[in-house]
N, C-alpha and C. Protein backbone atom coordinates (compact mmCIF):
# COMPACT_ATOMS: atom_id res chain seq x y z
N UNK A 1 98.16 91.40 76.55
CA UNK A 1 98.27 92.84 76.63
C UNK A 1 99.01 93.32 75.39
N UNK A 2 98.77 94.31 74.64
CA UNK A 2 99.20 94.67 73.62
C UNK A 2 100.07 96.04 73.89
N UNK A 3 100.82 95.90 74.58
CA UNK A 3 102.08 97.00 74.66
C UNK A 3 102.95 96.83 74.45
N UNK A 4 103.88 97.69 74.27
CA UNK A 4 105.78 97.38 73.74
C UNK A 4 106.13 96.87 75.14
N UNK A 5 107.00 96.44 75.37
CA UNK A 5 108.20 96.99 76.93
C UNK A 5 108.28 98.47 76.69
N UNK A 6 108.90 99.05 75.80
CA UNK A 6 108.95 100.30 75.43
C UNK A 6 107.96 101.68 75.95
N UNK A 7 106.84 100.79 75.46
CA UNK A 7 105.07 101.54 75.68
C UNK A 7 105.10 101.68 77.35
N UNK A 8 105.43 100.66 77.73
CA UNK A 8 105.10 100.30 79.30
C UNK A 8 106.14 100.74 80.20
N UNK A 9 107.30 101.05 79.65
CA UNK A 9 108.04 102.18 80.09
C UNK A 9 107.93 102.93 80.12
N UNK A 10 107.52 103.70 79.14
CA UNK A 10 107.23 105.21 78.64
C UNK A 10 106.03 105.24 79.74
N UNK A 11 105.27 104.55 80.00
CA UNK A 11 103.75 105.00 80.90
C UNK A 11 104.40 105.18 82.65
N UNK A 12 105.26 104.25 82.60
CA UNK A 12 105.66 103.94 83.88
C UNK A 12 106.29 105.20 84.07
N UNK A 13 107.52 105.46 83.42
CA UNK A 13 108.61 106.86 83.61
C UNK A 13 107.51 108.46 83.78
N UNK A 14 106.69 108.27 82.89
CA UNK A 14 105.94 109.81 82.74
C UNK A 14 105.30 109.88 83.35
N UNK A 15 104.71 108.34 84.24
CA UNK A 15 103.59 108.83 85.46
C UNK A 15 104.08 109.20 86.57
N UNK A 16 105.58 108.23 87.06
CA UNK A 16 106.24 108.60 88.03
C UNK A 16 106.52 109.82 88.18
N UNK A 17 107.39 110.61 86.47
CA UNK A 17 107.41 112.41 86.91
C UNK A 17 106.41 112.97 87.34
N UNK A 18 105.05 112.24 87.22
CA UNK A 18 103.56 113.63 87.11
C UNK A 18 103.42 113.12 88.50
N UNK A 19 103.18 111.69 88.63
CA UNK A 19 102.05 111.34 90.28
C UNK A 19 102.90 110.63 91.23
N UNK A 20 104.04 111.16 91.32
CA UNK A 20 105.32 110.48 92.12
C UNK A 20 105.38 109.00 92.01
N UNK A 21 106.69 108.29 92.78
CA UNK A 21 107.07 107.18 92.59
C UNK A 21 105.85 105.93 93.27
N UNK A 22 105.17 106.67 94.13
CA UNK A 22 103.91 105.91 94.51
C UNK A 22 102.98 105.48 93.79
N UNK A 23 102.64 106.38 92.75
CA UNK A 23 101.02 106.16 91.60
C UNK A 23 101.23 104.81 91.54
N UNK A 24 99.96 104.33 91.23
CA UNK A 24 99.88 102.89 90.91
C UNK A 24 98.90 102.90 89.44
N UNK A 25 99.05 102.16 88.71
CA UNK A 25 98.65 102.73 87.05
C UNK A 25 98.24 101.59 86.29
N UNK A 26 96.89 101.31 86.08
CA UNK A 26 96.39 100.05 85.32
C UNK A 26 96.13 100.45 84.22
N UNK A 27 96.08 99.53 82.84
CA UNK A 27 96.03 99.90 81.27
C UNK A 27 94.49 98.93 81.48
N UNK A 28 93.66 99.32 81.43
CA UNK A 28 92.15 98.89 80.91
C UNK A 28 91.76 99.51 79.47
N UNK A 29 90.96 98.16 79.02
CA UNK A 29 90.28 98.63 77.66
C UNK A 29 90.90 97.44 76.88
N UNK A 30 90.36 98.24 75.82
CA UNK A 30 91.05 96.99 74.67
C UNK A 30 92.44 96.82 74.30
N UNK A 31 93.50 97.66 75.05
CA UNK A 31 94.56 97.00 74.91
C UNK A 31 95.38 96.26 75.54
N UNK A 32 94.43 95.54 76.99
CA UNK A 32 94.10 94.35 77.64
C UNK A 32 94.57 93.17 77.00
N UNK A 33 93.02 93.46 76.01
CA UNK A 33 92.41 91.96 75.27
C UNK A 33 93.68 91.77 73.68
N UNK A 34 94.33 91.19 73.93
CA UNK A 34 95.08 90.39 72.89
C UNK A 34 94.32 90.12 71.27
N UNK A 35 93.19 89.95 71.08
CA UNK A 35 92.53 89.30 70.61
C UNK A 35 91.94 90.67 69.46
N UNK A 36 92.05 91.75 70.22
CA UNK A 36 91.39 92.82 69.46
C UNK A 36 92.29 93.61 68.61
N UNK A 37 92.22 94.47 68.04
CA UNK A 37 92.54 95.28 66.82
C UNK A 37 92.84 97.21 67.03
N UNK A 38 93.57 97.74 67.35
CA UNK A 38 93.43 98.95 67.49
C UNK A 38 93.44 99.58 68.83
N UNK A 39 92.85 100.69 68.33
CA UNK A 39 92.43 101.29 70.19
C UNK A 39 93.14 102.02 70.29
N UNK A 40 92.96 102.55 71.37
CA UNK A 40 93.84 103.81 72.46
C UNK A 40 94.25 103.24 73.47
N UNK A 41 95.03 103.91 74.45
CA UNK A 41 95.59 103.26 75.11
C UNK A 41 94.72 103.92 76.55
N UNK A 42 93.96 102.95 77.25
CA UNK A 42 93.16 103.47 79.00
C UNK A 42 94.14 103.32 79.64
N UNK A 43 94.41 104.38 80.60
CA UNK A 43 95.13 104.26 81.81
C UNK A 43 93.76 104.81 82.61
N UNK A 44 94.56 103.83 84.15
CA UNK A 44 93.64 104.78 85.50
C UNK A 44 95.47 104.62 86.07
N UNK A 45 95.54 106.34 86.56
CA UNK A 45 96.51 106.23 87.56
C UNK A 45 95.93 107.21 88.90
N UNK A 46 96.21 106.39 89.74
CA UNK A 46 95.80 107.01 91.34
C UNK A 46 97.11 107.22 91.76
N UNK A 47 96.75 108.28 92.63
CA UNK A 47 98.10 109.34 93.10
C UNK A 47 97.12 109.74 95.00
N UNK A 48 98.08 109.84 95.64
CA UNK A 48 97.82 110.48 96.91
C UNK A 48 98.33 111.59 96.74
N UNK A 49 98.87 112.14 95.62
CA UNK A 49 99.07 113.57 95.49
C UNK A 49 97.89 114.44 94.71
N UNK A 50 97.70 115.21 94.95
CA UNK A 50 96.76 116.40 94.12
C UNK A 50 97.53 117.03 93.53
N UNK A 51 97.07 116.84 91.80
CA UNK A 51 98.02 117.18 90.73
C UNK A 51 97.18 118.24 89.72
N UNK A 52 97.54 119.40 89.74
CA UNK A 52 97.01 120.52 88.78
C UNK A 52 96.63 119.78 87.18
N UNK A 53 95.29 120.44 86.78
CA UNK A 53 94.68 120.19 85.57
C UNK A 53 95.69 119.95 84.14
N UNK A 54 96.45 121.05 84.92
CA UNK A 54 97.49 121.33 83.54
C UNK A 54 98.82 120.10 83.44
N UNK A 55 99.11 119.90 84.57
CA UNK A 55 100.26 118.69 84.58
C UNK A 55 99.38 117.14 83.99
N UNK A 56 98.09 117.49 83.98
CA UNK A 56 97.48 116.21 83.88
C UNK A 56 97.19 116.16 82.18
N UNK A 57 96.88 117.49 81.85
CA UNK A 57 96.97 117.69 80.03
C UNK A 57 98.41 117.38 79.74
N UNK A 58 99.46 117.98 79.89
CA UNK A 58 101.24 117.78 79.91
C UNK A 58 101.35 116.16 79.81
N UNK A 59 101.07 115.52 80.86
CA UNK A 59 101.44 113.90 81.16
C UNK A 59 100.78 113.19 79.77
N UNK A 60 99.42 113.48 79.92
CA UNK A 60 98.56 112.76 78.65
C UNK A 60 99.34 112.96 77.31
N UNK A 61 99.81 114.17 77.15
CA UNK A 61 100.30 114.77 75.37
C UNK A 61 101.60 114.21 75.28
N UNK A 62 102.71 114.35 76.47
CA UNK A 62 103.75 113.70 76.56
C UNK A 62 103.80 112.05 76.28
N UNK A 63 102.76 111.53 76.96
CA UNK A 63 102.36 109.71 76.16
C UNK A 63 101.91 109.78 74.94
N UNK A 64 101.05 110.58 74.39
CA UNK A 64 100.41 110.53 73.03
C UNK A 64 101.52 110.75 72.32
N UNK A 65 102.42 112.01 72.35
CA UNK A 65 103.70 111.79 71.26
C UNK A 65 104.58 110.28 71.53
N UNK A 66 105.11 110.69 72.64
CA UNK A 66 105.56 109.18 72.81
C UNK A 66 105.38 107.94 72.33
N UNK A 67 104.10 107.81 72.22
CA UNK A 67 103.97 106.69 71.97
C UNK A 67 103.40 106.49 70.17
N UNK A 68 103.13 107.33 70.55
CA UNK A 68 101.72 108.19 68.94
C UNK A 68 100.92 107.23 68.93
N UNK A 69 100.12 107.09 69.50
CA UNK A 69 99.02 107.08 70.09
C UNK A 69 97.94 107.60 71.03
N UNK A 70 96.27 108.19 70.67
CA UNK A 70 95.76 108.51 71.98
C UNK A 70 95.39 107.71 72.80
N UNK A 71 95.93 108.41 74.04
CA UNK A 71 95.88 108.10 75.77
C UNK A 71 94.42 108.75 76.10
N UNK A 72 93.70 107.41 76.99
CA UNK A 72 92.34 108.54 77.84
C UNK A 72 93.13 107.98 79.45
N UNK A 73 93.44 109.24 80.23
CA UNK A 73 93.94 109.15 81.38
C UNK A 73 92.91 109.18 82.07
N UNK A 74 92.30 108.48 82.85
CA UNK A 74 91.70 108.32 84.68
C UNK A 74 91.88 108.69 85.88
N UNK A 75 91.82 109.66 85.98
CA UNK A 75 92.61 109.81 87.17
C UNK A 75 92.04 109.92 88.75
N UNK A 76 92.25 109.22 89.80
CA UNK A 76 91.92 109.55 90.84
C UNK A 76 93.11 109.74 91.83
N UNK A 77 92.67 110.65 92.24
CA UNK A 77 93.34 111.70 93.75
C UNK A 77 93.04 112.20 94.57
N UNK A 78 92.94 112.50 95.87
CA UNK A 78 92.22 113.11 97.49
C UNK A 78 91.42 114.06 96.32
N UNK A 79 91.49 114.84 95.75
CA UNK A 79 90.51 116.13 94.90
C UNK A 79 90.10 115.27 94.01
N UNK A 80 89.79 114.56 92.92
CA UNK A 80 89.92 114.22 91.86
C UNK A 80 89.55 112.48 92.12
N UNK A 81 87.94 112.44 92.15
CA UNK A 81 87.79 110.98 92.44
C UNK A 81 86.36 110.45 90.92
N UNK A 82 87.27 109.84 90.17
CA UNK A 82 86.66 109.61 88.82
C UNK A 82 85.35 108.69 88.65
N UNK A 83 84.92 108.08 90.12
CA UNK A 83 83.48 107.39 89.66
C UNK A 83 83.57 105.99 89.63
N UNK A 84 82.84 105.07 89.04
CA UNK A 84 82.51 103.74 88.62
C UNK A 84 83.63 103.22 87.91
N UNK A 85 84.63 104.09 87.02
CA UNK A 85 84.97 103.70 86.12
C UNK A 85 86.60 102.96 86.84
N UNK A 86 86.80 103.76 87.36
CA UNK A 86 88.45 103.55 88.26
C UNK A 86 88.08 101.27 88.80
N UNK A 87 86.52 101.74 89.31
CA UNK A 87 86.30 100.33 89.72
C UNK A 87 86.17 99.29 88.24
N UNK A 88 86.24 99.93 87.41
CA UNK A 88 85.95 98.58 86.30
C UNK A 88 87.54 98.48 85.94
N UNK A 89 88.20 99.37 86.09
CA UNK A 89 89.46 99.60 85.35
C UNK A 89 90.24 98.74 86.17
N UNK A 90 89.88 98.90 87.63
CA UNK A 90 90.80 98.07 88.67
C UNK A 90 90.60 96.85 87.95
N UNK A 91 88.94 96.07 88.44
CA UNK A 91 88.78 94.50 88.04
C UNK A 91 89.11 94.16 86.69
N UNK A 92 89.08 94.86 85.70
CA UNK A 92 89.50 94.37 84.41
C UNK A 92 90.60 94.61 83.68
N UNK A 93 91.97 95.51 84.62
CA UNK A 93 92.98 95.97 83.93
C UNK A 93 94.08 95.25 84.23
N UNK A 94 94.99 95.95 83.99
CA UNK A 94 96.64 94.96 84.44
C UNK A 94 97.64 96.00 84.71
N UNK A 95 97.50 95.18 86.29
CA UNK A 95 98.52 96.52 86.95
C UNK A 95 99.51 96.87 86.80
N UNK A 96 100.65 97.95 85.83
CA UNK A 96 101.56 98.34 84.96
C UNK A 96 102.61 98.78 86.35
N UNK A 97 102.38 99.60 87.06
CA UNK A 97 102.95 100.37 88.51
C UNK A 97 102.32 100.42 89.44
């Protein structure tokens, strides 16, 4: 996995403010794979809370400075159910929270 402790804090702390202490939050993609070069950073975080559009732009920009790097956030919630992709992200990611 190619994150700081730092990185993986920062994801952990800013999801907890946005999708409470429950969210559970996998990093899929290529910064998984060790082996690769670059990238952005995939999150899927699932929340049993329903979280406004705008807290969900806020959370994303708050990691992108943070980290300076772009974040593509995933998100699924009771409103807000993202598709196929949450399922690849589960089997191929690494569960952060």
């Amino acid at each position: 996995m190619r994150l700081s402790p730092e990185q993986i804090d920062t994801i952990r702390a800013t999801a907890r403010e946005t999708f409470g202490p429950e969210a559970r939050v996998w990093l899929f993609g290529s910064r998984v794979d060790d082996s690769a070069l670059g990238g952005d950073i995939d999150l899927l975080v699932e929340s049993d809370q329903d979280i406004p559009v705008q807290a969900l732009l806020r959370t994303r920009a708050r990691m992108e400075y943070a980290m300076h790097l772009p974040v593509d956030l995933v998100v699924q919630t009771p409103e807000h159910q993202p598709g196929p992709i949450a399922n690849i992200a589960r089997l191929t990611g690494v569960r952060l929270a």
